[in-house]
Protein backbone atom coordinates (compact mmCIF):
# COMPACT_ATOMS: atom_id res chain seq x y z
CA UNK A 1 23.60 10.72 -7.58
CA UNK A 2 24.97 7.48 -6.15
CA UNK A 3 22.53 5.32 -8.65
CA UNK A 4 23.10 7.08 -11.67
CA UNK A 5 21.62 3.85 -13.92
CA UNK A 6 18.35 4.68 -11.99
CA UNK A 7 15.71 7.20 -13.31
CA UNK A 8 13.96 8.92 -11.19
CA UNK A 9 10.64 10.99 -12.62
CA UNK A 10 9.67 13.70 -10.03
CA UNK A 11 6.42 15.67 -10.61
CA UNK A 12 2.97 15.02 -10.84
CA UNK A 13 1.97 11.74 -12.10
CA UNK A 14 -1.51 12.11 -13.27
CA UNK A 15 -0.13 15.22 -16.26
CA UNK A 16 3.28 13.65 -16.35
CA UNK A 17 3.80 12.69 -19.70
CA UNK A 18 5.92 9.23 -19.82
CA UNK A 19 6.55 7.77 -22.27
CA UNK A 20 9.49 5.36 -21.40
CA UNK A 21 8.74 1.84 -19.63
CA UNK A 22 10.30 0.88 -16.66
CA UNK A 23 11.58 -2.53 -15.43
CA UNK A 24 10.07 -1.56 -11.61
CA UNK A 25 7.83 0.96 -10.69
CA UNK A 26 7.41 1.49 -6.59
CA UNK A 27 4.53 3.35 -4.96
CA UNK A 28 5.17 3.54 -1.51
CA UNK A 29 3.00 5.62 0.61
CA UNK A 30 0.92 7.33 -2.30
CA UNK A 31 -2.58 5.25 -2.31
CA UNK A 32 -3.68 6.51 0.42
CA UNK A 33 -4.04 10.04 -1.15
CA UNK A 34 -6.52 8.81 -4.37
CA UNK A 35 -9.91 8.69 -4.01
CA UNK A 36 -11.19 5.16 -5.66
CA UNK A 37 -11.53 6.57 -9.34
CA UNK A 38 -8.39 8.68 -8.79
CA UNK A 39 -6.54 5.52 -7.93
CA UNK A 40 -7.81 3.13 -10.77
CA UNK A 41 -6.86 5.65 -12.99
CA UNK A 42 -3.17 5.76 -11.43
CA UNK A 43 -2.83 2.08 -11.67
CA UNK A 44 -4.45 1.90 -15.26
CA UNK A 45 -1.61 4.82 -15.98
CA UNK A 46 1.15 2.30 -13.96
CA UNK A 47 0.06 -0.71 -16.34
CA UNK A 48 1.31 1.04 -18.76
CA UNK A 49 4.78 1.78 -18.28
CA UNK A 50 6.06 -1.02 -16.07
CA UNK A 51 5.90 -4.67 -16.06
CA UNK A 52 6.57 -4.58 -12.03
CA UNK A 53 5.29 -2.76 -9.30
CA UNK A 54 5.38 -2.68 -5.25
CA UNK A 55 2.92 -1.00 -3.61
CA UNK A 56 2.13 -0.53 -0.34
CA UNK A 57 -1.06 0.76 1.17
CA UNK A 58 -2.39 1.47 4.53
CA UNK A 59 -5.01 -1.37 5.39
CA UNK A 60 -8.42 -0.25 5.37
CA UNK A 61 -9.30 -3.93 7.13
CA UNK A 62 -6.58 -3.66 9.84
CA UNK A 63 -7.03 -2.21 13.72
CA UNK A 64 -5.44 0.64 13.27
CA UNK A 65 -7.81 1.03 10.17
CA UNK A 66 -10.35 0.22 11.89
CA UNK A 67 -9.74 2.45 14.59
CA UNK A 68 -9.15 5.52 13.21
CA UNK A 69 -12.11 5.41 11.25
CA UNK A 70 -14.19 4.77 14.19
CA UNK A 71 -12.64 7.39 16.39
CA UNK A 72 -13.13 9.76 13.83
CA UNK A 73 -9.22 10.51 13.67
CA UNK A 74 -9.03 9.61 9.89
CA UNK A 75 -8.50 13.08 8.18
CA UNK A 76 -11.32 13.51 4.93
CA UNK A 77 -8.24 13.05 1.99
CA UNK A 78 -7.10 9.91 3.59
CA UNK A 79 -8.26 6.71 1.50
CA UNK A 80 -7.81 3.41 3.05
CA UNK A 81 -8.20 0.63 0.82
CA UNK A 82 -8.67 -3.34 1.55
CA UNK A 83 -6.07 -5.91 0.46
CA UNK A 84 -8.71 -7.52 -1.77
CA UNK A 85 -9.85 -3.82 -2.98
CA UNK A 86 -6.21 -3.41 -4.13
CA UNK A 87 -5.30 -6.93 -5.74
CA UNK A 88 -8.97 -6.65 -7.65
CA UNK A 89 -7.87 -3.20 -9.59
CA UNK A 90 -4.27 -4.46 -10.08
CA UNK A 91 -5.47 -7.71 -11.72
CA UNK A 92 -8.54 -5.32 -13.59
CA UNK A 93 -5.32 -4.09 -15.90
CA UNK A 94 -3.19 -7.49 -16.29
CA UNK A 95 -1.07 -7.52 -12.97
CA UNK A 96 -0.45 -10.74 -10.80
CA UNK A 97 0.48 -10.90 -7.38
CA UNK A 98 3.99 -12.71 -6.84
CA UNK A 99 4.11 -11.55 -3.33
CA UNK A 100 3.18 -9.91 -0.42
CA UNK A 101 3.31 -9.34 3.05
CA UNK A 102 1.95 -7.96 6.34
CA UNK A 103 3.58 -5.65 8.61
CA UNK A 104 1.97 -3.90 11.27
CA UNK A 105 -1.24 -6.36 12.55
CA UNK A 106 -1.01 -5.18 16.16
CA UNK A 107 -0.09 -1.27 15.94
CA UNK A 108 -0.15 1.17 19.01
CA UNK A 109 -3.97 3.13 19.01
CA UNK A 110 -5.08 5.64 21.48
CA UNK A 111 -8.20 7.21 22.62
CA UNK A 112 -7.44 10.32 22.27
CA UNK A 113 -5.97 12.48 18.85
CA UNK A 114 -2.17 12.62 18.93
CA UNK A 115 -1.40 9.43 20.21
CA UNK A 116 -2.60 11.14 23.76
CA UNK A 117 -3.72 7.69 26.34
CA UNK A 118 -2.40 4.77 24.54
CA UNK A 119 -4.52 2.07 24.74
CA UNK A 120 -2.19 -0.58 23.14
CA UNK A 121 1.80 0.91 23.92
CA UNK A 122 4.50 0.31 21.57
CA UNK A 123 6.31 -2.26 23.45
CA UNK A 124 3.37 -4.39 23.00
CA UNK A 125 2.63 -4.36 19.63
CA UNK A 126 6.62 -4.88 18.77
CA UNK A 127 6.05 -8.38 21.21
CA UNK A 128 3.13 -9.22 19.46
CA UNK A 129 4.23 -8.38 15.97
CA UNK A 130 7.40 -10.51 16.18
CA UNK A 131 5.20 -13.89 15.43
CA UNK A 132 1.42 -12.06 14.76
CA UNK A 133 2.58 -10.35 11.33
CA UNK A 134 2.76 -13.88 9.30
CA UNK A 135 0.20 -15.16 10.76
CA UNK A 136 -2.55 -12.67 9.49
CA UNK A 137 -0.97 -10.92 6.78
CA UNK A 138 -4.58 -9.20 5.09
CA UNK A 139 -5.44 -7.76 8.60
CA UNK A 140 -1.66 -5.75 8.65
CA UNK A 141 -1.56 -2.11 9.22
CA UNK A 142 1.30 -2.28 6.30
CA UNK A 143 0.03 -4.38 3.35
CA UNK A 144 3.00 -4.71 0.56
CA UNK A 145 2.58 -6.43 -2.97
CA UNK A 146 5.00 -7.09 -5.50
CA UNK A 147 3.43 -8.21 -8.65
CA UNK A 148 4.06 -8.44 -12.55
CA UNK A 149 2.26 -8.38 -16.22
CA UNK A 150 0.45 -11.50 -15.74
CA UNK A 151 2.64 -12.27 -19.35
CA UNK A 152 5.64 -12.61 -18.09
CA UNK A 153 4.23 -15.97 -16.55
CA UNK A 154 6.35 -15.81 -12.67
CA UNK A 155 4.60 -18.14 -10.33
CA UNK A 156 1.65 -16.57 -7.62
């Protein structure tokens, strides 16, 4: 209500029919829940209607990723993806990156499910974060891209 310029398509995307394109298309928090063909079909699908995107995923090559695969805490429809994984299918259907960034490379873990005997605390990771972050981007919990149709020729 307070953007009324913006359109906003709520529903499932894979039947969704659209038919409009859009200057900016965001997927925040949604990769994670596509299996690999699942997912290059949803980006194929994005290609289509938008000339930009931002997309975040959960890093697959991070700690925390890392972690909760070992531990066993990821749950079976979780999907973690690399950075490379990602930028490979978005450039498979004409996207470039333009930019992205890290957030997250030291995050709290535990040993035990429900974040029961922290092995690295909060405080620490915030301290560590503060300069760690943009130094090692790829290896971020939080990996965020912006990119465009490589056509409208914006510098990587």
């Amino acid at each position: 209500q307070r953007f009324p310029e913006i359109n906003v398509i709520e529903g499932d995307f894979n039947t969704a029919q659209i038919s409009e394109k859009f200057n900016l298309v965001t997927v925040i928090e949604l990769v994670q829940n596509l299996d690999r063909e699942a997912l290059s079909e949803f980006i194929r699908k994005v290609s289509t209607i938008g000339d930009r995107l931002i997309i975040t995923i959960g890093n697959k090559s991070s700690l925390h990723g890392f972690w909760v695969s070992y531990r066993g805490f990821q749950k079976s429809f979780v999907h973690t993806y690399t950075p490379e994984e990602i930028e490979d299918l978005l450039e498979d259907v004409g996207f470039k990156v333009v930019h992205r960034k890290g957030v997250g490379w030291l995050t709290p873990i535990t040993l035990l499910p429900g974040f029961k005997f922290k092995l690295i605390p909060i405080w620490l990771s915030k301290l560590l974060n503060v300069w760690s972050d943009g130094i090692f981007p790829r290896r971020c919990q939080l990996y965020y891209l912006e990119v465009v149709k490589n056509n409208l020729g914006e510098k990587t």
